[in-house]
Protein backbone atom coordinates (compact mmCIF):
# COMPACT_ATOMS: atom_id res chain seq x y z
CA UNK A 1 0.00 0.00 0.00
CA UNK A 2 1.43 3.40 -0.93
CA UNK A 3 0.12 6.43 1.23
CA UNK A 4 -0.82 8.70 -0.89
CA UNK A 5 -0.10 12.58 0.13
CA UNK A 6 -3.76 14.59 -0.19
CA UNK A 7 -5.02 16.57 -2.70
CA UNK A 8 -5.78 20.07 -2.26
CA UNK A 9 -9.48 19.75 -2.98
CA UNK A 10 -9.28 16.67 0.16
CA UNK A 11 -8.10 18.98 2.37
CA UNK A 12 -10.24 21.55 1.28
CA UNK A 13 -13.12 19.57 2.14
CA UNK A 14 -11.67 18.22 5.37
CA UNK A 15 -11.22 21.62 6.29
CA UNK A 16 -14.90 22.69 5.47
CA UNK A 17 -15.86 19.99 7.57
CA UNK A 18 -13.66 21.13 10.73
CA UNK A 19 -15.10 24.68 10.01
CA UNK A 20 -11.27 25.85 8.92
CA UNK A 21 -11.00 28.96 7.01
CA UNK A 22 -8.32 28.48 4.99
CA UNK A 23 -6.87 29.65 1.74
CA UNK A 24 -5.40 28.24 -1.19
CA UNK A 25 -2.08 29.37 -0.27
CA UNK A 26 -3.38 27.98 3.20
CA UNK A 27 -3.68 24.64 2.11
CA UNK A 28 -0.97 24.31 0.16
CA UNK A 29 1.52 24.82 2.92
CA UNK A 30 -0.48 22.38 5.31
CA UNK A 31 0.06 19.61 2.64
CA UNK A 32 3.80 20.64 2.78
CA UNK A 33 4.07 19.94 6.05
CA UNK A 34 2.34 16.66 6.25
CA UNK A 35 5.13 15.11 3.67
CA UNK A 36 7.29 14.49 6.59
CA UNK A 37 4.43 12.90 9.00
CA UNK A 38 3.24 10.70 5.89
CA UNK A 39 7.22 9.30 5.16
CA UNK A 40 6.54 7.30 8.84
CA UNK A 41 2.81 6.13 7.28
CA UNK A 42 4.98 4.81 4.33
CA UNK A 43 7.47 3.69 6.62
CA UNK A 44 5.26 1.69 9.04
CA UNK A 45 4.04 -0.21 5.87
CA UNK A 46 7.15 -1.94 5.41
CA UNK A 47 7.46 -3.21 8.98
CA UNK A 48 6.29 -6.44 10.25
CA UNK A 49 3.41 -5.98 13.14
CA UNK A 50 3.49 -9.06 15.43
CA UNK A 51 0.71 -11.30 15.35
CA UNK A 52 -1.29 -13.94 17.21
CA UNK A 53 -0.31 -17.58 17.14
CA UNK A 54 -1.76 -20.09 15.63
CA UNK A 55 -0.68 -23.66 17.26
CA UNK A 56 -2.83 -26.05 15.56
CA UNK A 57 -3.03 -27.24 12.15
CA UNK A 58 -7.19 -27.08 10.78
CA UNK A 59 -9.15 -27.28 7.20
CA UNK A 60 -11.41 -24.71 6.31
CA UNK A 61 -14.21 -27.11 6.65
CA UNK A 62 -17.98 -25.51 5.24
CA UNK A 63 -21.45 -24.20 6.01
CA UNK A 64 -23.72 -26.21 6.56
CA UNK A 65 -26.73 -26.79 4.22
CA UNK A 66 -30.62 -26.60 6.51
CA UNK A 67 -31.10 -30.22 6.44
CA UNK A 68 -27.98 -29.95 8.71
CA UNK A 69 -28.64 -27.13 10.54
CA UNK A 70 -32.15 -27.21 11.02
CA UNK A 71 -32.07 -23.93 13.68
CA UNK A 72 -29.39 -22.23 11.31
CA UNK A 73 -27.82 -21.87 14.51
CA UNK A 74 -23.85 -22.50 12.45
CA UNK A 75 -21.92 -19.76 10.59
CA UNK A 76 -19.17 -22.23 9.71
CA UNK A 77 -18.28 -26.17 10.10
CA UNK A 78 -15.27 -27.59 11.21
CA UNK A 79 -13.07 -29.86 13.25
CA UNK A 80 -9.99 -27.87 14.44
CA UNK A 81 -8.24 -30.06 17.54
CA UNK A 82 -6.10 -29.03 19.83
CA UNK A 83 -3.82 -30.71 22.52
CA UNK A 84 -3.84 -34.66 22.72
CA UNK A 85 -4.58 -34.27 26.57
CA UNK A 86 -5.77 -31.73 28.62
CA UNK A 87 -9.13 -30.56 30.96
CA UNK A 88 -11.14 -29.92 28.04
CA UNK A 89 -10.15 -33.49 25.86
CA UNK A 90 -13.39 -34.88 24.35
CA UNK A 91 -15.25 -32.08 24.23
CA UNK A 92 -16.51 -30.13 21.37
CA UNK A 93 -16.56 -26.43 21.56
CA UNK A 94 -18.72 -23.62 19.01
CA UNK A 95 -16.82 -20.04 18.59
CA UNK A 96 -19.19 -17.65 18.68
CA UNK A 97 -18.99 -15.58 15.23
CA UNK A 98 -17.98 -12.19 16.25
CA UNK A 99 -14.00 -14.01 17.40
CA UNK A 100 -11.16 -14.67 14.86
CA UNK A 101 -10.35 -18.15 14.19
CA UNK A 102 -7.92 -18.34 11.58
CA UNK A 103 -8.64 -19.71 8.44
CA UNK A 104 -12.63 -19.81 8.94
CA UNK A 105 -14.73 -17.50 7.51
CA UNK A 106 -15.72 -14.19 9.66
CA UNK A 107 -19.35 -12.35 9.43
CA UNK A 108 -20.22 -11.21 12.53
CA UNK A 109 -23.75 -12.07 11.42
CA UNK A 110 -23.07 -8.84 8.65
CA UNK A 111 -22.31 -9.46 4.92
CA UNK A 112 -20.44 -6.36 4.89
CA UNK A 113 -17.61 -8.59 6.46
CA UNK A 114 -18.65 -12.01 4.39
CA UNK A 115 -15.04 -12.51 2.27
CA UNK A 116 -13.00 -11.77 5.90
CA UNK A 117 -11.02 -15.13 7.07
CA UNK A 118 -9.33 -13.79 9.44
CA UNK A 119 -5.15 -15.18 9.64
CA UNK A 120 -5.07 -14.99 13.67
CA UNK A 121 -6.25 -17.23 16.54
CA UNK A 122 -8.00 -14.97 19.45
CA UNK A 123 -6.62 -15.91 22.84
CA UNK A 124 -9.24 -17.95 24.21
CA UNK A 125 -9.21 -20.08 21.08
CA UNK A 126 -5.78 -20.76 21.58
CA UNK A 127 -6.59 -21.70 25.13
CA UNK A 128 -9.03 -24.07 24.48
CA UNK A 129 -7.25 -26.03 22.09
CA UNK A 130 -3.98 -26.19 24.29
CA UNK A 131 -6.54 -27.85 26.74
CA UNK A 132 -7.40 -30.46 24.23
CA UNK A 133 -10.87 -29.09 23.08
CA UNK A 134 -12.02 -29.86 19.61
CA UNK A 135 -13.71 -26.49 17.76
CA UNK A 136 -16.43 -27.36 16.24
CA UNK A 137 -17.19 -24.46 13.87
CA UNK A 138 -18.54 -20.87 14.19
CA UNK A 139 -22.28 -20.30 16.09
CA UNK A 140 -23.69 -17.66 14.23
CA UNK A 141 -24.61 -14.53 15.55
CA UNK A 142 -26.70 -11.15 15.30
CA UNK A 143 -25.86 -8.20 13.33
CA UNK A 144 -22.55 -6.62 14.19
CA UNK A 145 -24.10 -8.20 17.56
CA UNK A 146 -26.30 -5.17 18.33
CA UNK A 147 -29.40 -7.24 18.74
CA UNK A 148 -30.90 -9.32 21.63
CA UNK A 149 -33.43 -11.36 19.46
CA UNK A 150 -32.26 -13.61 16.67
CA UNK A 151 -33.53 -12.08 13.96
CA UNK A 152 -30.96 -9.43 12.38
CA UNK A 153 -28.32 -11.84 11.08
CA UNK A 154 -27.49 -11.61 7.23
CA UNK A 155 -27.49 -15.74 7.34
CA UNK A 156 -31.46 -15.60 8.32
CA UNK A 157 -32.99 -15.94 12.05
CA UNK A 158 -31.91 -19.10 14.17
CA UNK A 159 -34.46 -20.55 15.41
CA UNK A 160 -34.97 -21.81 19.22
CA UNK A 161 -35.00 -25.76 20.28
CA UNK A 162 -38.22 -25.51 22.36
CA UNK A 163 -39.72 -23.59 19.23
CA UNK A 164 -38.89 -22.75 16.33
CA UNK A 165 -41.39 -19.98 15.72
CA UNK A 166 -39.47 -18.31 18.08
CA UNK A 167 -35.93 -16.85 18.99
CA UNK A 168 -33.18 -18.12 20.70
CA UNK A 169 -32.30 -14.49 21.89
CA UNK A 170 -29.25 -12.89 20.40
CA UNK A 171 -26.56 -12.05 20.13
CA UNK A 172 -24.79 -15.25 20.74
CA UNK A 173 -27.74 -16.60 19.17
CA UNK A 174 -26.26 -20.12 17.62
CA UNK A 175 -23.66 -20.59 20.94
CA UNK A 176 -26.76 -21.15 22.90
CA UNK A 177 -28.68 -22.84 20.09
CA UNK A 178 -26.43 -25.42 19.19
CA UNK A 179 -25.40 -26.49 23.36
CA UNK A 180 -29.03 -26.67 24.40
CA UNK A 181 -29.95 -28.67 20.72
CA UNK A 182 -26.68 -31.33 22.14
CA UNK A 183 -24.71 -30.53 18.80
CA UNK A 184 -21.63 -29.03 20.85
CA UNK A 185 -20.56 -29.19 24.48
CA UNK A 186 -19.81 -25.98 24.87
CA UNK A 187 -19.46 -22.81 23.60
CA UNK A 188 -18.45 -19.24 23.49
CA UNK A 189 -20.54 -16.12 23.66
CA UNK A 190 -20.33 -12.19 24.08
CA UNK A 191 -22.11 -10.19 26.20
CA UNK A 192 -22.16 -6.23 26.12
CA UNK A 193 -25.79 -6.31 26.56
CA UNK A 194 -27.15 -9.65 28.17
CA UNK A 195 -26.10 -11.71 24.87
CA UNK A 196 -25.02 -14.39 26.07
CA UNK A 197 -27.45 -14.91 29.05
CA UNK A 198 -30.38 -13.63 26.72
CA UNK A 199 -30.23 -16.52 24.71
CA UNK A 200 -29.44 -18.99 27.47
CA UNK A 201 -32.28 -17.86 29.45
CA UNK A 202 -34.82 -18.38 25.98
CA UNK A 203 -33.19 -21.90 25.28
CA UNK A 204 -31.89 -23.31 29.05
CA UNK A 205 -29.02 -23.11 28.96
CA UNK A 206 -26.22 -21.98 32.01
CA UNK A 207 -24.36 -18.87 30.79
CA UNK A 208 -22.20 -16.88 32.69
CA UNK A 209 -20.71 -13.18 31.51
CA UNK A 210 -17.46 -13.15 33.84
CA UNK A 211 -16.51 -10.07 35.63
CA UNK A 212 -15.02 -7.74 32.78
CA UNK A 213 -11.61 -8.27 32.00
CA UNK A 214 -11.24 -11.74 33.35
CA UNK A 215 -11.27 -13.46 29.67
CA UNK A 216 -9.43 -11.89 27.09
CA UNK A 217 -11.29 -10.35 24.52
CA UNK A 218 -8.00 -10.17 22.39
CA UNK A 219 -8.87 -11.38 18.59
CA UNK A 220 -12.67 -10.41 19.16
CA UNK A 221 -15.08 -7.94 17.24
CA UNK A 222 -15.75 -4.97 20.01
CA UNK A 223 -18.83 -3.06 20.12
CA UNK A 224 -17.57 -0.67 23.58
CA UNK A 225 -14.46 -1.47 25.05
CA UNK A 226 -16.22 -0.87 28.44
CA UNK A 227 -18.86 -3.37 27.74
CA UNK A 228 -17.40 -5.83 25.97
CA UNK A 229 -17.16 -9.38 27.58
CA UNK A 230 -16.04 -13.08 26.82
CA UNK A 231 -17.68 -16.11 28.46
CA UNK A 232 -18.87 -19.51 28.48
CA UNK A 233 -22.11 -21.37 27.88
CA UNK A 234 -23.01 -25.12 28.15
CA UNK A 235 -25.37 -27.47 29.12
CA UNK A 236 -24.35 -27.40 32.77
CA UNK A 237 -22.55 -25.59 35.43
CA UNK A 238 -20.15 -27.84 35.62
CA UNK A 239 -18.91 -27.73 32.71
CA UNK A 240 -19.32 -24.01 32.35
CA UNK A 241 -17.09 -23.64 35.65
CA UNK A 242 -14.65 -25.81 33.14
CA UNK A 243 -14.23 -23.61 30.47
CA UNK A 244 -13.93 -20.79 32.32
CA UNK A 245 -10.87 -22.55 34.67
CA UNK A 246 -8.97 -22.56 30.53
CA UNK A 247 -10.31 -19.24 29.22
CA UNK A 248 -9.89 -16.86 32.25
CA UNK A 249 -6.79 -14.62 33.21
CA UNK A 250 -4.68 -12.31 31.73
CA UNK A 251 -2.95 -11.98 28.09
CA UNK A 252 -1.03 -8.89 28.00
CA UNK A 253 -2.94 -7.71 25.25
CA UNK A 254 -6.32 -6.55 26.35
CA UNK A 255 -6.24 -2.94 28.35
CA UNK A 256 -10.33 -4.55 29.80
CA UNK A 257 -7.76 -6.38 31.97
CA UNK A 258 -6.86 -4.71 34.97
CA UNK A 259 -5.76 -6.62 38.45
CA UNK A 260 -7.65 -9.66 36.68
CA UNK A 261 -8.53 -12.54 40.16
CA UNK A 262 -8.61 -16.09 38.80
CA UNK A 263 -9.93 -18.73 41.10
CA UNK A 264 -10.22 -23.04 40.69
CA UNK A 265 -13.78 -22.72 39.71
CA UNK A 266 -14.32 -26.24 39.50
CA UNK A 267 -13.17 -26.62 42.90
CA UNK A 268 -16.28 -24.11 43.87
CA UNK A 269 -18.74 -26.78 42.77
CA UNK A 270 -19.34 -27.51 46.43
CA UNK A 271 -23.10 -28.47 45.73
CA UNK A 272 -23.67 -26.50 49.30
CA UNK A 273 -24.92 -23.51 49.62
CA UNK A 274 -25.53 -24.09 53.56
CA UNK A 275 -25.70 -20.47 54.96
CA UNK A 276 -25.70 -18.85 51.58
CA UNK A 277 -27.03 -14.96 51.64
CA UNK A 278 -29.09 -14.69 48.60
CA UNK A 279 -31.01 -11.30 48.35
CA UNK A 280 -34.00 -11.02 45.53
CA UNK A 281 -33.94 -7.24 44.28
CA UNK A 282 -37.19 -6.89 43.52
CA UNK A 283 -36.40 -3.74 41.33
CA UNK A 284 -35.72 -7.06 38.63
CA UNK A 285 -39.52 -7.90 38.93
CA UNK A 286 -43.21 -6.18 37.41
CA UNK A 287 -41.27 -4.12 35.27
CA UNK A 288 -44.02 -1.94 33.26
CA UNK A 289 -44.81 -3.49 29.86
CA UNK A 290 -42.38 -6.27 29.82
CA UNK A 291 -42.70 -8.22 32.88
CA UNK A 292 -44.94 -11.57 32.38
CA UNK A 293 -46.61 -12.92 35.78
CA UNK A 294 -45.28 -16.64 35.21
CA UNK A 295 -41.86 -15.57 34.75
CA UNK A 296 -41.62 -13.57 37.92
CA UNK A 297 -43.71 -16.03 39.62
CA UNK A 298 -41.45 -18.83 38.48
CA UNK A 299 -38.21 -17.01 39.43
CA UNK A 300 -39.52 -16.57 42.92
CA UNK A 301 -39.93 -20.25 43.50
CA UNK A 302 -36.77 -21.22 42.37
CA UNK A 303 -35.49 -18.53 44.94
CA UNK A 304 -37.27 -20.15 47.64
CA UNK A 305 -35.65 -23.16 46.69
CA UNK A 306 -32.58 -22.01 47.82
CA UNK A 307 -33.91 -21.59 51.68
CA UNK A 308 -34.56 -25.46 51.43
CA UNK A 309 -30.96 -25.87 50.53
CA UNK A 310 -29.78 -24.00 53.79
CA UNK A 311 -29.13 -20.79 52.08
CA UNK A 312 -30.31 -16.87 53.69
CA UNK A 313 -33.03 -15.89 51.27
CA UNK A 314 -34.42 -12.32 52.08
CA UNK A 315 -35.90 -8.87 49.75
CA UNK A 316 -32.65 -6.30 48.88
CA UNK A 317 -33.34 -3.40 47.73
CA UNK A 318 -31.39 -1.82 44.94
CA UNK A 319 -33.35 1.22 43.33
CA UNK A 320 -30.36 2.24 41.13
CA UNK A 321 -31.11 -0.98 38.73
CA UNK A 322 -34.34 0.43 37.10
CA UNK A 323 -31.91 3.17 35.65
CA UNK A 324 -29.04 0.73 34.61
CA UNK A 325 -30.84 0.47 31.46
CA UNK A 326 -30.61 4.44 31.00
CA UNK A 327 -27.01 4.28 31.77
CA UNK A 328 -26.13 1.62 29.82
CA UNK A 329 -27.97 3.37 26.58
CA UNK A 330 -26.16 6.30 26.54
CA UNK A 331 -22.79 4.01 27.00
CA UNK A 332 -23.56 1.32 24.37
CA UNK A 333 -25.25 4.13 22.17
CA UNK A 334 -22.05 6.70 21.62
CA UNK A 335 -19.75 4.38 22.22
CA UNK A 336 -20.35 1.89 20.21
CA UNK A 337 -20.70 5.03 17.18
CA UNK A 338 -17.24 5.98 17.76
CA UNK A 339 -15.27 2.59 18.20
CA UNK A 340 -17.03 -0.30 16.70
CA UNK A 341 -18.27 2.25 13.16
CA UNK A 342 -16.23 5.27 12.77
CA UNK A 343 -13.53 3.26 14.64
CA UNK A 344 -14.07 0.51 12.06
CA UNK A 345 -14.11 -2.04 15.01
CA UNK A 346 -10.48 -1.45 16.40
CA UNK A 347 -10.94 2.67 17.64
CA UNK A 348 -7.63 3.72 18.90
CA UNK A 349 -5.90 5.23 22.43
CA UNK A 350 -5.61 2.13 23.59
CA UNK A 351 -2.56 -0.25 24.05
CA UNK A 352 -2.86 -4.42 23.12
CA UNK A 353 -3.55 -6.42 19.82
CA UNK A 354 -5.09 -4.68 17.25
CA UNK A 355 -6.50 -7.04 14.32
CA UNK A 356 -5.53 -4.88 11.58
CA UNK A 357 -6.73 -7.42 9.38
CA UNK A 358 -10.71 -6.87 10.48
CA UNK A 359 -10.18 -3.44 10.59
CA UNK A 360 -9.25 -2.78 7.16
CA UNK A 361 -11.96 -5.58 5.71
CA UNK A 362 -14.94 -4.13 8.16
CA UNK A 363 -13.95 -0.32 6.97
CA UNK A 364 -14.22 -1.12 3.55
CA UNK A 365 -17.02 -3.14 3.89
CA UNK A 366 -19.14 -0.93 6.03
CA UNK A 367 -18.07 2.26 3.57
CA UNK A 368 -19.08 0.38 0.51
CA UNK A 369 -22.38 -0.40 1.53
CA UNK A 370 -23.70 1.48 4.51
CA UNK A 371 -27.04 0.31 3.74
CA UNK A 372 -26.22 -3.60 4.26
CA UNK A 373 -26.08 -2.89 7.71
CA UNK A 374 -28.57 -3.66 10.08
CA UNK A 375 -31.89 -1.66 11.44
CA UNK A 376 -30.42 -1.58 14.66
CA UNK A 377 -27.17 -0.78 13.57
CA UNK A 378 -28.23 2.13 11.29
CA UNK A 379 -30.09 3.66 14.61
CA UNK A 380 -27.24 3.45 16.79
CA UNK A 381 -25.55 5.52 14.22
CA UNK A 382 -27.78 7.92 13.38
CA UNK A 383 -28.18 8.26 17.08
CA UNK A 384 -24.84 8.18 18.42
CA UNK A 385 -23.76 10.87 15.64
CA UNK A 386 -26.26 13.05 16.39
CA UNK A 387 -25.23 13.27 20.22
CA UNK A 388 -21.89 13.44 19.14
CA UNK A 389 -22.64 16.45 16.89
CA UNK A 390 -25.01 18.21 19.20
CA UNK A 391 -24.02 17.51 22.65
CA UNK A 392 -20.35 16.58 22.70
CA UNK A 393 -20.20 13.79 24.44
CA UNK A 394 -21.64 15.14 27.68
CA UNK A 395 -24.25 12.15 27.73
CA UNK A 396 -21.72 9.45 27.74
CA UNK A 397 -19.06 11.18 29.89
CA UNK A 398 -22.33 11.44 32.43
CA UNK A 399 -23.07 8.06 31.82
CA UNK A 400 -19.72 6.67 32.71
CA UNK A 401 -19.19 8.70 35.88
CA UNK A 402 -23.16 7.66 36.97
CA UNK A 403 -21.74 4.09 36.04
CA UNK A 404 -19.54 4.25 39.13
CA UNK A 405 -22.50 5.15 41.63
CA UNK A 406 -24.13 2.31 39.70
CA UNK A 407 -21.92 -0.07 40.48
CA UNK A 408 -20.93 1.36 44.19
CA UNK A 409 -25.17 0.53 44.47
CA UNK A 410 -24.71 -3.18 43.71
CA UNK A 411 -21.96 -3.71 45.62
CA UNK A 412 -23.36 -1.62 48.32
CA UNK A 413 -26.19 -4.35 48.55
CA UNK A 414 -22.98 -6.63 48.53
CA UNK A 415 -22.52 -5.92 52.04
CA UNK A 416 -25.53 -7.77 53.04
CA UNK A 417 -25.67 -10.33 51.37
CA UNK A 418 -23.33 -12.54 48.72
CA UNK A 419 -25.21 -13.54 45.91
CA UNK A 420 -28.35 -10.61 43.92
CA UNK A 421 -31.17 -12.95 42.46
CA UNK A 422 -34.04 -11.46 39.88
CA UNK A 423 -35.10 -12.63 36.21
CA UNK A 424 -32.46 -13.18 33.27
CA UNK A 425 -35.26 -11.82 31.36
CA UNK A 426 -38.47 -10.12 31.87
CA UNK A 427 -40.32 -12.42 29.41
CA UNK A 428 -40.32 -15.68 27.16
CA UNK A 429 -38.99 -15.84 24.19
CA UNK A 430 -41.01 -14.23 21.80
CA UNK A 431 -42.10 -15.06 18.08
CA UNK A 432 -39.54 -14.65 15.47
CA UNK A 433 -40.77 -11.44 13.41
CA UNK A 434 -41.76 -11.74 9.70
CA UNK A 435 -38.90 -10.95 7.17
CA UNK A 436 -41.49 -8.01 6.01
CA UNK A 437 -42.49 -6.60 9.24
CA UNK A 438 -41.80 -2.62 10.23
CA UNK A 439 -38.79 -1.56 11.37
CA UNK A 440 -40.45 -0.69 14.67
CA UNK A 441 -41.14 -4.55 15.32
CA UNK A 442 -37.37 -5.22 13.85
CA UNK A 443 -35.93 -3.18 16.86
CA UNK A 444 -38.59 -3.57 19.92
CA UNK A 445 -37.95 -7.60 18.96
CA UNK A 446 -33.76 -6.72 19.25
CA UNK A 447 -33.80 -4.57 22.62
CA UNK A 448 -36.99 -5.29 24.53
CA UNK A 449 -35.66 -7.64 27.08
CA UNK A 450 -32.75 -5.88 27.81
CA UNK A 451 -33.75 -4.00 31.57
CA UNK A 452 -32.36 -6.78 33.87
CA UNK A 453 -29.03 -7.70 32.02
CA UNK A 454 -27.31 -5.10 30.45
CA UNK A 455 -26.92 -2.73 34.00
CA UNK A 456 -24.04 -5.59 34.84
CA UNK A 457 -22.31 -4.46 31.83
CA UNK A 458 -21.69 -1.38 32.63
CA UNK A 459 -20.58 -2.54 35.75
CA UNK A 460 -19.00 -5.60 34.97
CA UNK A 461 -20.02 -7.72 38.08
CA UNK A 462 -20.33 -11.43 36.91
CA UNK A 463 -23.70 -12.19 36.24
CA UNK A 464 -25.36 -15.91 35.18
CA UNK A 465 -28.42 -17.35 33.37
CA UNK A 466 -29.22 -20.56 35.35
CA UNK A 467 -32.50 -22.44 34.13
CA UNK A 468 -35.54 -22.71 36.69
CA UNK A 469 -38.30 -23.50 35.54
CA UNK A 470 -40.61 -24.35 31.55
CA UNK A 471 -43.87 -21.94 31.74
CA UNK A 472 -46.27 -22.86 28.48
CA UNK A 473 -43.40 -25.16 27.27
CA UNK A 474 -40.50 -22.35 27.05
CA UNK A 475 -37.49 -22.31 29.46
CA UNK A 476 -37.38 -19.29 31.83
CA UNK A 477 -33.81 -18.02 33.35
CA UNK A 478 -33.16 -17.20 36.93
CA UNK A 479 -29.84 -14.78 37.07
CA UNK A 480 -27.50 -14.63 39.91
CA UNK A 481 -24.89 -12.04 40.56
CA UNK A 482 -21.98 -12.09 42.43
CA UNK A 483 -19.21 -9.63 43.66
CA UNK A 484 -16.30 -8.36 41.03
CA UNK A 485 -14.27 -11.39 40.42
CA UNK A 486 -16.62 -13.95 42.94
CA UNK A 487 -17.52 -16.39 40.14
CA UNK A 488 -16.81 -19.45 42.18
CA UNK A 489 -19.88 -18.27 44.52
CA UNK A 490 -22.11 -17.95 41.33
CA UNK A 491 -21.31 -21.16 40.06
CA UNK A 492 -21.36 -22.69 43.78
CA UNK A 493 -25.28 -21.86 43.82
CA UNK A 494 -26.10 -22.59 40.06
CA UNK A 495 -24.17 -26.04 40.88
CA UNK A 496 -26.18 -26.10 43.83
CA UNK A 497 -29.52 -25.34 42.14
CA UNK A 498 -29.31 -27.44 39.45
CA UNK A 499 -28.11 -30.90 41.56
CA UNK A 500 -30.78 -29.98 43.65
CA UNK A 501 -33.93 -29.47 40.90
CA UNK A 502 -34.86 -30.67 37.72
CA UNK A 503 -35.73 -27.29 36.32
CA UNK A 504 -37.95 -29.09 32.92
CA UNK A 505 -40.37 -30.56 35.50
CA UNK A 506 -40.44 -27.21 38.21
């Protein structure tokens, strides 16, 4: 690539743009001046960036046709093995579609990105196949993953186990798919919103976004570097707590890692829960419009359950949830404007990996063919732009700093008790919406269900789906929350729970 030195009629424009009043003469001294900047562009293209690993030999494998994929819950087929021996031998992992596996096929549910293979391994890939895990393919996944229902992909909706008329949840839509349908083990999700315990609450499975920072999120697609989290999903806890023992800790690479804790979370799988301080925040019930009566109901008797196990169960209080939501808009909103789109996915002022390989095929992609990009997408754009333009920033820089009294809220409720209990999600899982329906429907079906999860986001505390209960047929999630880096006490009662109960027949 040759960098090019602008024209005057660029920089003219550029200039209008900035609100410069310059003159020719102006402008043709600026361009001057930039010759000497440009020589160490030109320069840096003939140096060699360092890259990720990749360990393990793979084929590029295939999608799958529907007679296959039924749910068309897989971006991508494979079989990529790892390690001979190790914690994770036997089993059979999905990659959620929004993290770099090299050699496969990249969309992040978008074709603006369908011709990226990407040429690196992400961290946590190469973690799971140094402990002798198989990956299985890519899960497919929402829109630029800015959707909570399963409906925005580019590869068509996937379609939940319990019914397919109706979504899995998004955006790790085919992770949970494909665990709770018994075609993979495991698998990996993202969460910057709820997504991955959205759609392990609508298809039962056990899903757990880790405190942020404790996986990597090296070699992943970001949306907001402040929301962005890694984590695992499965069938059940135990096997959750197993992934995570591979997957957590620190790379070097990712500034969301900061005085990361790691703990044996395997070890935590106690199956007690003997004297146990669970508090219900009923702030996470009867929420107006959303909240259905069986739901709640059902997530109250799986928290009485708990008392029968020898845990404390008792009412806290934590107002400051019903405006997480309002918090987290204003984060995810500009944010995600200025590093995942006019960033072109990689933003900068940050130090770690950047995958300079996504960043030039998403900006090109993106800039080709704005339109190609989803409803939800498009709004976030429009809207974070016109805050931008308007008001500055203000709104997210008052965001952030409310995020802190947020967070000081939940952890303030911390002091009373050691596990917060409420809904995964206000709701079922709703109908899939016709590929001709209104815009309107296309986004309430994305970001309706969003209240309860995405506050833990913004404030990273770990935070789990763990199936309670079937109401008319469809699985409803119970979410527990623990203290920054405390996932061995989440898993401890999940484990607990789910030794204890049959949640299908509750």
């Amino acid at each position: 690539m040759i960098v090019k030195t602008p024209t005057l009629d660029e920089l003219g424009y550029i200039a209008a743009d900035f609100g410069f009043d310059f003159s020719a003469a102006d402008l043709q001294s600026l361009q001057m001046l930039m010759h000497g900047t440009l020589a160490s562009h030109q320069r840096l293209q003939e140096l060699v960036e360092p890259t990720l690993p990749v360990k393990y030999p793979r084929v590029p494998g295939y999608k799958p046709d529907a007679a296959e994929d039924p749910l068309n819950a897989w971006a991508h087929k494979c079989s990529i093995k790892g390690a001979k021996r190790g914690p994770l031998s036997g089993k059979r992992i999905a990659i959620k579609d929004n993290i770099c596996v090299a050699g496969l096929p990249m969309m992040n549910g978008t074709s603006v990105l369908e011709s990226y293979v990407p040429d690196i391994d992400a961290t946590l890939v190469t973690r799971i196949l140094d402990a002798g895990g198989e990956i299985a393919g890519k899960a497919d996944c929402e829109s630029l993953c800015f959707s909570g229902g399963s409906h925005t992909s580019d590869n068509g909706p996937t379609r939940n186990p319990f019914d397919r008329t109706r979504t899995t949840g998004g955006s790790s839509a085919g992770s949970a798919a494909l665990v709770a349908a018994g075609e993979v083990d495991m698998a990996i999700g993202g969460d910057q919103g709820g997504s991955i315990r959205i759609p392990s609450a609508w298809c039962g499975t056990f899903g757990l976004k880790p405190t942020h920072g404790l996986v990597p999120y090296t070699g992943a697609f970001p949306i907001e570097a402040t929301l962005d989290h890694l984590g695992p999903i499965a069938r059940t806890t135990t096997d959750v707590a197993l992934l995570l023992d591979v997957i957590a800790g620190e790379d070097g690479l990712d500034p969301r890692q900061t005085r990361v804790k790691t703990a044996a979370y395997t070890k935590a799988l106690t199956g007690s829960v003997q004297g146990l301080r669970i508090g219900i925040v009923p702030e996470g019930f009867e929420l107006a419009g959303v909240s259905e009566p069986d739901v709640d109901a059902a997530v109250r008797k799986a928290a009485g359950r708990f008392e029968t196990l020898g845990a404390v169960v008792s009412t806290t209080s934590v107002p400051w949830h019903r405006d997480g939501i309002h918090i987290w808009n204003a984060i995810a909103i500009e944010g995600a404007t200025q590093l995942m789109l006019k960033g072109n996915s990689m933003g900068t002022n940050w130090k770690g990996h950047y995958t300079t390989g996504l960043l030039d095929a998403f900006a090109r992609g993106w800039h080709q063919r704005p339109n190609d990009l989803s409803e939800t997408t498009k709004l976030v754009l429009l809207t974070g732009e016109y805050l931008q333009r308007n008001y500055h920033g203000r709104f997210y820089a008052k965001a952030q700093n409310l995020a802190r009294r947020l967070a000081a809220a939940y952890d303030a409720a911390f002091a009373e008790v050691d596990l917060l209990l409420m809904p995964t999600l206000p709701m079922k899982a709703t109908k899939i919406p016709a590929a001709d329906c209104s815009r309107e429907e296309t986004i309430a079906r994305a970001l309706e269900m969003l209240p309860n999860t995405c506050p833990f986001d913004v404030t990273g505390h770990p935070a789990m789906n763990v199936p309670c209960a079937l109401a008319q047929g469809l699985p409803v999630g119970m979410m527990l929350v623990g203290r920054q880096f405390d996932e061995a006490t989440v898993l401890r009662a999940s484990h607990a729970f789910e030794q204890a109960f049959n949640w299908k027949q509750s």
